[in-house]
PDB file of N, CA and C in Angstrom:
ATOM      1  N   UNK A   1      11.141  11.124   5.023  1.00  0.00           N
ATOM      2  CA  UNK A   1      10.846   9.725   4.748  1.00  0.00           C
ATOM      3  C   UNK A   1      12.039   9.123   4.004  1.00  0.00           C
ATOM      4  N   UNK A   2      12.387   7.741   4.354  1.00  0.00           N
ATOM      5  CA  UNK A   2      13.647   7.352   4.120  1.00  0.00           C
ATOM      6  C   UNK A   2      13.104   6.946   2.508  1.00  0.00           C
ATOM      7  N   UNK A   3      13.864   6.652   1.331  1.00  0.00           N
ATOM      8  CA  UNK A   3      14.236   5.904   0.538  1.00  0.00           C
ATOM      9  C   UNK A   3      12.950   4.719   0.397  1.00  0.00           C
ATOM     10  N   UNK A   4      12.609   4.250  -0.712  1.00  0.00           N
ATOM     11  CA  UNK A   4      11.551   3.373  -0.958  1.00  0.00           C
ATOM     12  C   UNK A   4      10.301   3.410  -0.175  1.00  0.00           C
ATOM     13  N   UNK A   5      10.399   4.536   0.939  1.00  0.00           N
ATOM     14  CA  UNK A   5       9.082   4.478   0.893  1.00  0.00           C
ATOM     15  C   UNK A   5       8.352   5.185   1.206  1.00  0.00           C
ATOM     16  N   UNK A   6       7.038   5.239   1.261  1.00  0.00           N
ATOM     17  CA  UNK A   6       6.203   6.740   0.872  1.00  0.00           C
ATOM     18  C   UNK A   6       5.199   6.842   2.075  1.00  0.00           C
ATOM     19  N   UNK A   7       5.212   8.421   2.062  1.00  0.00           N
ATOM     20  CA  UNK A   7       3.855   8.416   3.579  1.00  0.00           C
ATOM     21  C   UNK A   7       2.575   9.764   3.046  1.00  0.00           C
ATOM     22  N   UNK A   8       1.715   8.721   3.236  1.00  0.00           N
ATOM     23  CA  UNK A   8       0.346   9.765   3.121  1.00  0.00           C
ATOM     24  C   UNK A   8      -0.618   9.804   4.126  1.00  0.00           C
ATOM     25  N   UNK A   9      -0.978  11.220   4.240  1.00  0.00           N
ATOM     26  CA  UNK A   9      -1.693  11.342   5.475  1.00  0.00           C
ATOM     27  C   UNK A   9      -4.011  11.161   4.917  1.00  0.00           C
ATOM     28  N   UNK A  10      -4.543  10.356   5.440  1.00  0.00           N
ATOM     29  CA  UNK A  10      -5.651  10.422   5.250  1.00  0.00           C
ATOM     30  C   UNK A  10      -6.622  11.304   6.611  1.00  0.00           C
ATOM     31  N   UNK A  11      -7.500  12.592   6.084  1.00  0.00           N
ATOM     32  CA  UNK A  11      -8.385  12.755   7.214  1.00  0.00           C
ATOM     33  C   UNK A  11      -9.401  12.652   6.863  1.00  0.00           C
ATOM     34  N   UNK A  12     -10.675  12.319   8.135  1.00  0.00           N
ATOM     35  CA  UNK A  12     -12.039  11.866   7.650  1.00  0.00           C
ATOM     36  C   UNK A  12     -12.674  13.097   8.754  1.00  0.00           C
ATOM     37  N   UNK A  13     -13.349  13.309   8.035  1.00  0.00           N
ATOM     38  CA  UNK A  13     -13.860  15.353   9.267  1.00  0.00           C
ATOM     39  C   UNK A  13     -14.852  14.174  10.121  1.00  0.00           C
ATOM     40  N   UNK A  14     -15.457  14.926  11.214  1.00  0.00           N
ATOM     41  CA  UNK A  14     -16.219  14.131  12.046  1.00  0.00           C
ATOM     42  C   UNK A  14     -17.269  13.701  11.572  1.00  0.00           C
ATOM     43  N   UNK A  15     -17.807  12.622  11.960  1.00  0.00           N
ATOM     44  CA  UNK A  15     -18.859  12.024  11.623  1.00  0.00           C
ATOM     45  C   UNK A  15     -18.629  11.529   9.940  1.00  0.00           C
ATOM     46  N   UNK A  16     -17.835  11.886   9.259  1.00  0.00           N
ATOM     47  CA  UNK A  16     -17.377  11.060   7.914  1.00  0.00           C
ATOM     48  C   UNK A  16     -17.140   9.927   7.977  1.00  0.00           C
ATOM     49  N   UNK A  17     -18.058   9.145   6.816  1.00  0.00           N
ATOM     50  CA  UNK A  17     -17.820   7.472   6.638  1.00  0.00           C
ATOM     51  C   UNK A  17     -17.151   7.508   5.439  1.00  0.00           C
ATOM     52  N   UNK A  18     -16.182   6.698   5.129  1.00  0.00           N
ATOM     53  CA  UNK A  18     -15.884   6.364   4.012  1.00  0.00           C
ATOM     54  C   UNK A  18     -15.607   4.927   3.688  1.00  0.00           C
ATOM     55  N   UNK A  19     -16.129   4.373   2.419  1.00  0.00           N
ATOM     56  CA  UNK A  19     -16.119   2.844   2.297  1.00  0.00           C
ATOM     57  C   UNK A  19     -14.611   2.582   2.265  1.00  0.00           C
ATOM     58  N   UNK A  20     -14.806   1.063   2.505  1.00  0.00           N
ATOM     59  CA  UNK A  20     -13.287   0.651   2.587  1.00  0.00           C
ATOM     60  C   UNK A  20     -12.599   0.011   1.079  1.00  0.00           C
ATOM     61  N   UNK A  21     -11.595   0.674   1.126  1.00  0.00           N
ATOM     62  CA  UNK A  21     -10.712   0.430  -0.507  1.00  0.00           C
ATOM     63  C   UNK A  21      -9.889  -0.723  -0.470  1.00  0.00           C
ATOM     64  N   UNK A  22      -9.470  -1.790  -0.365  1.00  0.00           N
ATOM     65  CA  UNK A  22      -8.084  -2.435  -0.157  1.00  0.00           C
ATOM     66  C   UNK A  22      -7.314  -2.612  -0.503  1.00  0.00           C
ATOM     67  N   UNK A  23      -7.204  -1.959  -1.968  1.00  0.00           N
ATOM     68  CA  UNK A  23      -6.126  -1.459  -3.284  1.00  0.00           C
ATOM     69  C   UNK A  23      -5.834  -0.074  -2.007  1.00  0.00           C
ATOM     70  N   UNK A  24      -6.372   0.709  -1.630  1.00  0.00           N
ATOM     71  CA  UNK A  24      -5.745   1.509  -1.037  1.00  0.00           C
ATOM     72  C   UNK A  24      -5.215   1.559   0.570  1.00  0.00           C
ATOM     73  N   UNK A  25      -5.062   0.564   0.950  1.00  0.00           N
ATOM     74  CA  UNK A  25      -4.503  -0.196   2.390  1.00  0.00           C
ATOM     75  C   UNK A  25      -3.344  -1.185   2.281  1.00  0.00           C
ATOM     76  N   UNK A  26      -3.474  -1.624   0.916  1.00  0.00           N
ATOM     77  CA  UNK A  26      -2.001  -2.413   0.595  1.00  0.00           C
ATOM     78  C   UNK A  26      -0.824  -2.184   1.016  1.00  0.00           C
ATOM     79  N   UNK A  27      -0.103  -3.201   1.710  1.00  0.00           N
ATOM     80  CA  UNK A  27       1.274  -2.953   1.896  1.00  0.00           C
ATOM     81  C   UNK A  27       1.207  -1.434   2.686  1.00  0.00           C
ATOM     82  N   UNK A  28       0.677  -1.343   3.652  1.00  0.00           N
ATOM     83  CA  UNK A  28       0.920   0.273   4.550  1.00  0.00           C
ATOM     84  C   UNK A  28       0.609  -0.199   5.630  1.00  0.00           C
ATOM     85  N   UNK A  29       1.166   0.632   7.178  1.00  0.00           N
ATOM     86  CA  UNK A  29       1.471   0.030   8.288  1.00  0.00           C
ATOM     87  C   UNK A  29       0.540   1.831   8.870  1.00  0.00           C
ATOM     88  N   UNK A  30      -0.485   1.373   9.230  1.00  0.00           N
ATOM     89  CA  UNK A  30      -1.255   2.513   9.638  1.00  0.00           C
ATOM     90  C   UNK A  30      -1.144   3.064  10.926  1.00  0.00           C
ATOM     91  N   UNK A  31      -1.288   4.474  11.615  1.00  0.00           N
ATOM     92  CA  UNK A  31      -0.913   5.168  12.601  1.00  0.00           C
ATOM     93  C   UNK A  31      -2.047   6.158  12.841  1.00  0.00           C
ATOM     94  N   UNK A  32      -2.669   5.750  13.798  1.00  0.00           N
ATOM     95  CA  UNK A  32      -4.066   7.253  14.313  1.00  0.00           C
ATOM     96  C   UNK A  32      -3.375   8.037  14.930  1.00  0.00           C
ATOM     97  N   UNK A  33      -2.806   9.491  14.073  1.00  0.00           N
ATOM     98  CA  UNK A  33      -2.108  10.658  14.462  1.00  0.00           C
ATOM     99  C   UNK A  33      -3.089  11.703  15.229  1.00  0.00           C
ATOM    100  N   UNK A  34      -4.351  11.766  15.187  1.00  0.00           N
ATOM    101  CA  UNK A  34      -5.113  12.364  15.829  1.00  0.00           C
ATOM    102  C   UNK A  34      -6.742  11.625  15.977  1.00  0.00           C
ATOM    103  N   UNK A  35      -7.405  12.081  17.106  1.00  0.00           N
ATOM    104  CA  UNK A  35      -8.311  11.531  16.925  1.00  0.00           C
ATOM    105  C   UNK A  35      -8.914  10.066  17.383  1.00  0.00           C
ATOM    106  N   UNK A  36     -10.124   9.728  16.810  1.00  0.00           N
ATOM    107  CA  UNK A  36     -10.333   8.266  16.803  1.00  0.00           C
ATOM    108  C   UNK A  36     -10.913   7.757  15.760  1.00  0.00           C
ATOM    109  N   UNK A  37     -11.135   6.211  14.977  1.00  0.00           N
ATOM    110  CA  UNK A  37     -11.339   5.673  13.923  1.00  0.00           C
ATOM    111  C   UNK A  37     -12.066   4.371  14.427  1.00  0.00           C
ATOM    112  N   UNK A  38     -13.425   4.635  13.754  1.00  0.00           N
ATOM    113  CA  UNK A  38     -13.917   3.246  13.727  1.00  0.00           C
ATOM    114  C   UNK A  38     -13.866   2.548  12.322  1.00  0.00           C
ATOM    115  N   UNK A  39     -13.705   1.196  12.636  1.00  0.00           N
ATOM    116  CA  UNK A  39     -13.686   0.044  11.950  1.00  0.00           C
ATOM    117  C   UNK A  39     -15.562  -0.438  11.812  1.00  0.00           C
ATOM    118  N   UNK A  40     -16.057  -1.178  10.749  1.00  0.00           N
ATOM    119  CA  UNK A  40     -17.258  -1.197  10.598  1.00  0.00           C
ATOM    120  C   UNK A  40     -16.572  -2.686   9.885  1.00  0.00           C
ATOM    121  N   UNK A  41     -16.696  -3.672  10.554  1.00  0.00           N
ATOM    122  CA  UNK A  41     -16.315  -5.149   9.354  1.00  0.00           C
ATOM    123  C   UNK A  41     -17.501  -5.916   8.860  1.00  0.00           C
ATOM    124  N   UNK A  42     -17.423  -6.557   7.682  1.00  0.00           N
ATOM    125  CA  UNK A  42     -18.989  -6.798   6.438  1.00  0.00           C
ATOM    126  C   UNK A  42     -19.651  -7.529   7.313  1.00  0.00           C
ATOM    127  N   UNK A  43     -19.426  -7.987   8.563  1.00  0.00           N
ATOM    128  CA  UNK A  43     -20.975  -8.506   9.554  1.00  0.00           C
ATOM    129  C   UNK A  43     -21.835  -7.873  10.350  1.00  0.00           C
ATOM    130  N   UNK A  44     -21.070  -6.160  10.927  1.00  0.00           N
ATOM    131  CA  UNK A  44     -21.432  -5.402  10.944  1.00  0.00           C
ATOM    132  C   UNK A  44     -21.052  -4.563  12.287  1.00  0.00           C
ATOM    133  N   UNK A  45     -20.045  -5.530  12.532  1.00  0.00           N
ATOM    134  CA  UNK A  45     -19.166  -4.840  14.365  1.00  0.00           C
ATOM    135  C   UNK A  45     -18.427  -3.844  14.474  1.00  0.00           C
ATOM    136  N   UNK A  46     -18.171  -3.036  14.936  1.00  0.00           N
ATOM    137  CA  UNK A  46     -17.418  -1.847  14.899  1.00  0.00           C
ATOM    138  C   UNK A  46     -16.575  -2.029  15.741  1.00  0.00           C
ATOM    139  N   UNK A  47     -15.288  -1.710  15.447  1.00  0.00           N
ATOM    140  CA  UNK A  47     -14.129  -1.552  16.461  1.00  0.00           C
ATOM    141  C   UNK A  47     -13.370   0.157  16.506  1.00  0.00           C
ATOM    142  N   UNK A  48     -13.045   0.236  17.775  1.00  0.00           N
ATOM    143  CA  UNK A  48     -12.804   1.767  17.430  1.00  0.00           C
ATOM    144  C   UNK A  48     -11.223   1.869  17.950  1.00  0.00           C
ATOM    145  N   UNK A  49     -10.663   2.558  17.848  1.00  0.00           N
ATOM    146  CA  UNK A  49      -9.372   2.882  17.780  1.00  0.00           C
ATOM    147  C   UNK A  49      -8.565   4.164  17.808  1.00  0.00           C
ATOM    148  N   UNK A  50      -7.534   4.809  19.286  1.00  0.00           N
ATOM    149  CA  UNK A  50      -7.600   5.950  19.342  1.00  0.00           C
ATOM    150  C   UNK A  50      -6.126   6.001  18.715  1.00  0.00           C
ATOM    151  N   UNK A  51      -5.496   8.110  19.531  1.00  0.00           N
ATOM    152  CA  UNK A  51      -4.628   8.505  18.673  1.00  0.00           C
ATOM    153  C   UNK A  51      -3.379   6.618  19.469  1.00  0.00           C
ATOM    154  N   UNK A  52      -2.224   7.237  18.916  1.00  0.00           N
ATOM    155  CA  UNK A  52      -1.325   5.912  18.962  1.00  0.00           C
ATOM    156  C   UNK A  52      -1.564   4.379  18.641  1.00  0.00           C
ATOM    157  N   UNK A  53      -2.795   4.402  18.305  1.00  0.00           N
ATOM    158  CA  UNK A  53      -2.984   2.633  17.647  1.00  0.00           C
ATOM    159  C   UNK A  53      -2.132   2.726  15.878  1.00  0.00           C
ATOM    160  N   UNK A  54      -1.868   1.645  16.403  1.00  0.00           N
ATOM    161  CA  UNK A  54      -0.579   0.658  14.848  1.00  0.00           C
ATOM    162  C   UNK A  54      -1.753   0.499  13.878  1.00  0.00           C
ATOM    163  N   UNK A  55      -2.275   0.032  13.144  1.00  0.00           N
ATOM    164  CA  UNK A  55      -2.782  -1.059  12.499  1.00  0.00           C
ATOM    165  C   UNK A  55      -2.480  -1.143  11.127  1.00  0.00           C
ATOM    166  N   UNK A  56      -3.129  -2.743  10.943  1.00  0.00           N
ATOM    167  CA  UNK A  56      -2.683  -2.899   9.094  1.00  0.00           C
ATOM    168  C   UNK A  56      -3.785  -3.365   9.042  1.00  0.00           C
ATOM    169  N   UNK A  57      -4.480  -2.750   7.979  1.00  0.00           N
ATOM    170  CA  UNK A  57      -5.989  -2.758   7.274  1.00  0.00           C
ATOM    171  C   UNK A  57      -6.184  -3.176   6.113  1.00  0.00           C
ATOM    172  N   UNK A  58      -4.933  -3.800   5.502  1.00  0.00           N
ATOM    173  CA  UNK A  58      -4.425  -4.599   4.070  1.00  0.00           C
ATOM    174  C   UNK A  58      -5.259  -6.208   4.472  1.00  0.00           C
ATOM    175  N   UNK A  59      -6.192  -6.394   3.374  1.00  0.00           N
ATOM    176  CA  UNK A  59      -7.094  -7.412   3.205  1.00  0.00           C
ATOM    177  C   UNK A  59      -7.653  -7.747   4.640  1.00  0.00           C
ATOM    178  N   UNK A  60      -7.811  -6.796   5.243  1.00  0.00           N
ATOM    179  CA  UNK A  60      -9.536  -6.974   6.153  1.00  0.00           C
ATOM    180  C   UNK A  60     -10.956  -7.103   5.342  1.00  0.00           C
ATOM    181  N   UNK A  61     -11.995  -7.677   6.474  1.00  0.00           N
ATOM    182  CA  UNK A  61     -13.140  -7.952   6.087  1.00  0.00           C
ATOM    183  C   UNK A  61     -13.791  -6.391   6.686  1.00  0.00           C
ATOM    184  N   UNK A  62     -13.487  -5.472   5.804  1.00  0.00           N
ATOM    185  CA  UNK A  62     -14.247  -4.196   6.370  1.00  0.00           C
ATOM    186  C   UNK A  62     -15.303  -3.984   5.259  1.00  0.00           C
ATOM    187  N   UNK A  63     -16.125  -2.969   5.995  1.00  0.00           N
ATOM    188  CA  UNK A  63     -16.911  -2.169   4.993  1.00  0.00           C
ATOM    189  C   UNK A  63     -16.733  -0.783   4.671  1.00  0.00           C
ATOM    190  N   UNK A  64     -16.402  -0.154   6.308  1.00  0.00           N
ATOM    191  CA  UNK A  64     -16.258   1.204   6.137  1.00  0.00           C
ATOM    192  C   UNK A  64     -14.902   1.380   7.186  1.00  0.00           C
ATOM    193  N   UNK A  65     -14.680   2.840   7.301  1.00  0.00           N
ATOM    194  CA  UNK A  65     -13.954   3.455   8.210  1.00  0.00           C
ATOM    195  C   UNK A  65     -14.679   4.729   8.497  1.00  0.00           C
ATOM    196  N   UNK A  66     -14.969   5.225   9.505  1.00  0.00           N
ATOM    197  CA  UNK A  66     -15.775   6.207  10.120  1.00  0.00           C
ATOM    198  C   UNK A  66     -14.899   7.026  10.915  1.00  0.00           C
ATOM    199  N   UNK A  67     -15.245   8.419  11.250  1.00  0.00           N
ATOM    200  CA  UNK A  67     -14.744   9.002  12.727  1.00  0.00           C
ATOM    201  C   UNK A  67     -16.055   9.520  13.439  1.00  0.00           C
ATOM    202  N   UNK A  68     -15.874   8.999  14.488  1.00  0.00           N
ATOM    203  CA  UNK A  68     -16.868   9.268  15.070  1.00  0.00           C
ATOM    204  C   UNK A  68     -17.492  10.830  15.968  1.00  0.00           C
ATOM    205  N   UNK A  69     -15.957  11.190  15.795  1.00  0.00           N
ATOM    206  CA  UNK A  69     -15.757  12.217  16.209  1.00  0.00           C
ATOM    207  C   UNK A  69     -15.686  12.715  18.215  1.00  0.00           C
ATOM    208  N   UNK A  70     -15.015  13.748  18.399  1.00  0.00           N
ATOM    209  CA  UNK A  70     -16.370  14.878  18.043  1.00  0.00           C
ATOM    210  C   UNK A  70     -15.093  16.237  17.160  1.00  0.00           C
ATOM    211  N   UNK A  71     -13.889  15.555  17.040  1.00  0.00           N
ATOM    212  CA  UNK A  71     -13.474  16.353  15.736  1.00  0.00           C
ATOM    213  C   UNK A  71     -12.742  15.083  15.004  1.00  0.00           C
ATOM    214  N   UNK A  72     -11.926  15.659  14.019  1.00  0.00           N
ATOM    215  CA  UNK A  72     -11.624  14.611  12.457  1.00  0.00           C
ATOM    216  C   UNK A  72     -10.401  13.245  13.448  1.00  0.00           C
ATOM    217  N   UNK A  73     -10.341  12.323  12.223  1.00  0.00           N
ATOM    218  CA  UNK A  73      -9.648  11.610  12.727  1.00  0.00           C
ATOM    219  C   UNK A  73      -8.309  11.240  11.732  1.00  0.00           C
ATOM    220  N   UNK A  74      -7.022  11.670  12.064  1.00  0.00           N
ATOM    221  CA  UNK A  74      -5.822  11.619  11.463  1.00  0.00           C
ATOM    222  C   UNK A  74      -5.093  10.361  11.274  1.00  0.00           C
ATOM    223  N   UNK A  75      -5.319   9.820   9.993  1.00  0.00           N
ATOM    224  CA  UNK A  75      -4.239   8.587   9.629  1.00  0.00           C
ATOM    225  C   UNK A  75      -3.102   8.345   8.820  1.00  0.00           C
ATOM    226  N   UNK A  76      -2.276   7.756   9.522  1.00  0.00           N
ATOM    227  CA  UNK A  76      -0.828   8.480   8.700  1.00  0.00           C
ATOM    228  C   UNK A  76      -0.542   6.979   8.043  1.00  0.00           C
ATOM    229  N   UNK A  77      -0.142   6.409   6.630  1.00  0.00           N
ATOM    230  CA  UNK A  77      -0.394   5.521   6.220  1.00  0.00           C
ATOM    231  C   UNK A  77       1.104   5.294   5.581  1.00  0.00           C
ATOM    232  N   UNK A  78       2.105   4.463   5.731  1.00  0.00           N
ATOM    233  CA  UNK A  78       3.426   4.320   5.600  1.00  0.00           C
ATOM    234  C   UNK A  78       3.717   2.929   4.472  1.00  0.00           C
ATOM    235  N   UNK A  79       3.984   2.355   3.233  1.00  0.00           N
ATOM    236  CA  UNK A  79       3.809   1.941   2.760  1.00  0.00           C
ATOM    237  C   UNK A  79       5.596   1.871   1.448  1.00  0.00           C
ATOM    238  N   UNK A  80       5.841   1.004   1.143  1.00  0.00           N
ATOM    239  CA  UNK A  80       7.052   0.725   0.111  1.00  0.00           C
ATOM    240  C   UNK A  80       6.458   1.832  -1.095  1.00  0.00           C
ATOM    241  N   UNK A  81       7.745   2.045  -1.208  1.00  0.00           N
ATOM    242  CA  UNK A  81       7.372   2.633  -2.764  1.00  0.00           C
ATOM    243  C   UNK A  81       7.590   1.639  -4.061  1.00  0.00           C
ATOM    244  N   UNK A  82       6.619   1.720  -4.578  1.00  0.00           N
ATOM    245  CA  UNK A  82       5.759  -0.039  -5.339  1.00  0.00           C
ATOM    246  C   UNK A  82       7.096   0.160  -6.478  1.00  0.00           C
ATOM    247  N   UNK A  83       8.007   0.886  -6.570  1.00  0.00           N
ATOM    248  CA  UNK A  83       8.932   1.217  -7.552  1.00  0.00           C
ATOM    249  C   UNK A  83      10.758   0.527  -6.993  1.00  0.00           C
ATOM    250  N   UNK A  84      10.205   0.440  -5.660  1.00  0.00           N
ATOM    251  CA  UNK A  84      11.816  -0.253  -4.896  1.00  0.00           C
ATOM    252  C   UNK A  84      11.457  -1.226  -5.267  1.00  0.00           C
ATOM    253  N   UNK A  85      12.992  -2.591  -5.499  1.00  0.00           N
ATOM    254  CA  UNK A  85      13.165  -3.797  -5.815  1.00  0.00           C
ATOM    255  C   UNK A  85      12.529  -4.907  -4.976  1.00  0.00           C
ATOM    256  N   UNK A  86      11.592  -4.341  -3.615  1.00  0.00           N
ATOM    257  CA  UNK A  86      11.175  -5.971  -2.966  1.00  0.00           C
ATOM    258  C   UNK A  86       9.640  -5.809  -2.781  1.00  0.00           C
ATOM    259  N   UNK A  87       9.185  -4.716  -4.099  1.00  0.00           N
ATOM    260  CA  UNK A  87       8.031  -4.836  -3.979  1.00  0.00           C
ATOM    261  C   UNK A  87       7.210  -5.927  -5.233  1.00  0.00           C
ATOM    262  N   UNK A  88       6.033  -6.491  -4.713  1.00  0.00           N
ATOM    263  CA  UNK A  88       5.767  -7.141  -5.674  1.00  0.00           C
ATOM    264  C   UNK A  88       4.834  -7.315  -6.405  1.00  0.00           C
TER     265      UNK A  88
END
Protein backbone atom coordinates (compact mmCIF):
# COMPACT_ATOMS: atom_id res chain seq x y z
CA UNK A 1 0.00 0.00 0.00
CA UNK A 2 1.36 3.24 -1.22
CA UNK A 3 2.06 6.16 1.29
CA UNK A 4 -1.04 7.94 3.04
CA UNK A 5 -3.04 5.36 2.74
CA UNK A 6 -4.35 2.46 4.53
CA UNK A 7 -6.20 -0.91 3.57
CA UNK A 8 -8.37 -3.10 5.77
CA UNK A 9 -9.91 -6.13 4.97
CA UNK A 10 -13.61 -6.68 6.56
CA UNK A 11 -15.27 -10.42 6.58
CA UNK A 12 -18.87 -11.16 7.48
CA UNK A 13 -19.12 -15.40 7.72
CA UNK A 14 -22.39 -16.38 5.95
CA UNK A 15 -25.52 -15.38 6.87
CA UNK A 16 -23.80 -12.50 9.24
CA UNK A 17 -25.59 -9.13 9.61
CA UNK A 18 -23.84 -6.42 10.82
CA UNK A 19 -25.30 -2.84 11.50
CA UNK A 20 -24.06 -0.12 9.51
CA UNK A 21 -21.23 2.27 11.09
CA UNK A 22 -20.50 5.46 8.96
CA UNK A 23 -17.60 6.64 11.13
CA UNK A 24 -16.41 3.36 9.78
CA UNK A 25 -17.06 3.80 5.83
CA UNK A 26 -15.58 7.30 5.79
CA UNK A 27 -13.43 8.37 3.16
CA UNK A 28 -12.84 4.44 1.83
CA UNK A 29 -13.44 3.29 -1.73
CA UNK A 30 -14.87 -0.33 -1.14
CA UNK A 31 -14.04 -3.66 -3.18
CA UNK A 32 -16.11 -7.24 -2.83
CA UNK A 33 -12.86 -9.45 -2.89
CA UNK A 34 -14.90 -12.52 -2.40
CA UNK A 35 -18.26 -13.42 -2.25
CA UNK A 36 -21.50 -11.36 -2.15
CA UNK A 37 -22.87 -8.35 0.11
CA UNK A 38 -26.15 -7.16 0.72
CA UNK A 39 -27.06 -3.66 1.34
CA UNK A 40 -30.31 -3.33 3.68
CA UNK A 41 -31.12 0.83 3.35
CA UNK A 42 -33.42 2.47 6.57
CA UNK A 43 -36.70 1.89 4.23
CA UNK A 44 -35.93 -1.45 4.01
CA UNK A 45 -34.62 -2.54 0.23
CA UNK A 46 -31.85 -4.64 -0.18
CA UNK A 47 -29.35 -4.36 -2.83
CA UNK A 48 -26.87 -7.07 -3.36
CA UNK A 49 -23.55 -6.92 -4.79
CA UNK A 50 -20.98 -9.51 -6.10
CA UNK A 51 -17.08 -10.30 -6.08
CA UNK A 52 -15.64 -7.08 -8.37
CA UNK A 53 -18.28 -4.38 -7.38
CA UNK A 54 -16.52 -0.70 -6.44
CA UNK A 55 -18.60 0.92 -3.93
CA UNK A 56 -18.54 3.92 -1.47
CA UNK A 57 -20.78 3.38 1.52
CA UNK A 58 -19.55 6.81 3.19
CA UNK A 59 -22.93 8.57 4.32
CA UNK A 60 -25.51 6.11 2.87
CA UNK A 61 -28.99 5.67 4.17
CA UNK A 62 -28.17 2.01 5.35
CA UNK A 63 -29.07 -0.06 8.18
CA UNK A 64 -27.18 -3.12 7.78
CA UNK A 65 -24.69 -5.05 5.60
CA UNK A 66 -25.37 -8.79 5.40
CA UNK A 67 -23.81 -11.85 3.42
CA UNK A 68 -26.05 -13.81 2.32
CA UNK A 69 -23.99 -16.35 1.63
CA UNK A 70 -23.68 -19.56 0.97
CA UNK A 71 -19.95 -18.80 2.17
CA UNK A 72 -18.41 -15.31 3.82
CA UNK A 73 -18.28 -12.21 1.99
CA UNK A 74 -14.75 -10.33 1.52
CA UNK A 75 -14.43 -6.46 1.68
CA UNK A 76 -11.38 -4.77 1.05
CA UNK A 77 -11.82 -1.11 2.27
CA UNK A 78 -9.05 1.52 0.92
CA UNK A 79 -9.16 4.83 2.63
CA UNK A 80 -6.36 8.10 3.28
CA UNK A 81 -4.44 7.82 6.16
CA UNK A 82 -6.43 10.55 8.38
CA UNK A 83 -2.61 11.56 9.33
CA UNK A 84 -1.57 12.71 5.43
CA UNK A 85 -1.92 16.54 4.76
CA UNK A 86 -5.36 16.46 2.53
CA UNK A 87 -7.19 14.81 5.01
CA UNK A 88 -9.78 16.63 6.83
Amino acid sequence: MSAGFRRREVVLACGEVRGYDVAAWHDAIVWVQGGEVELETIDGTWHRFGVGAVLCLAGLPLRVLRSPGPGPVTLVAISRDRADSFSG
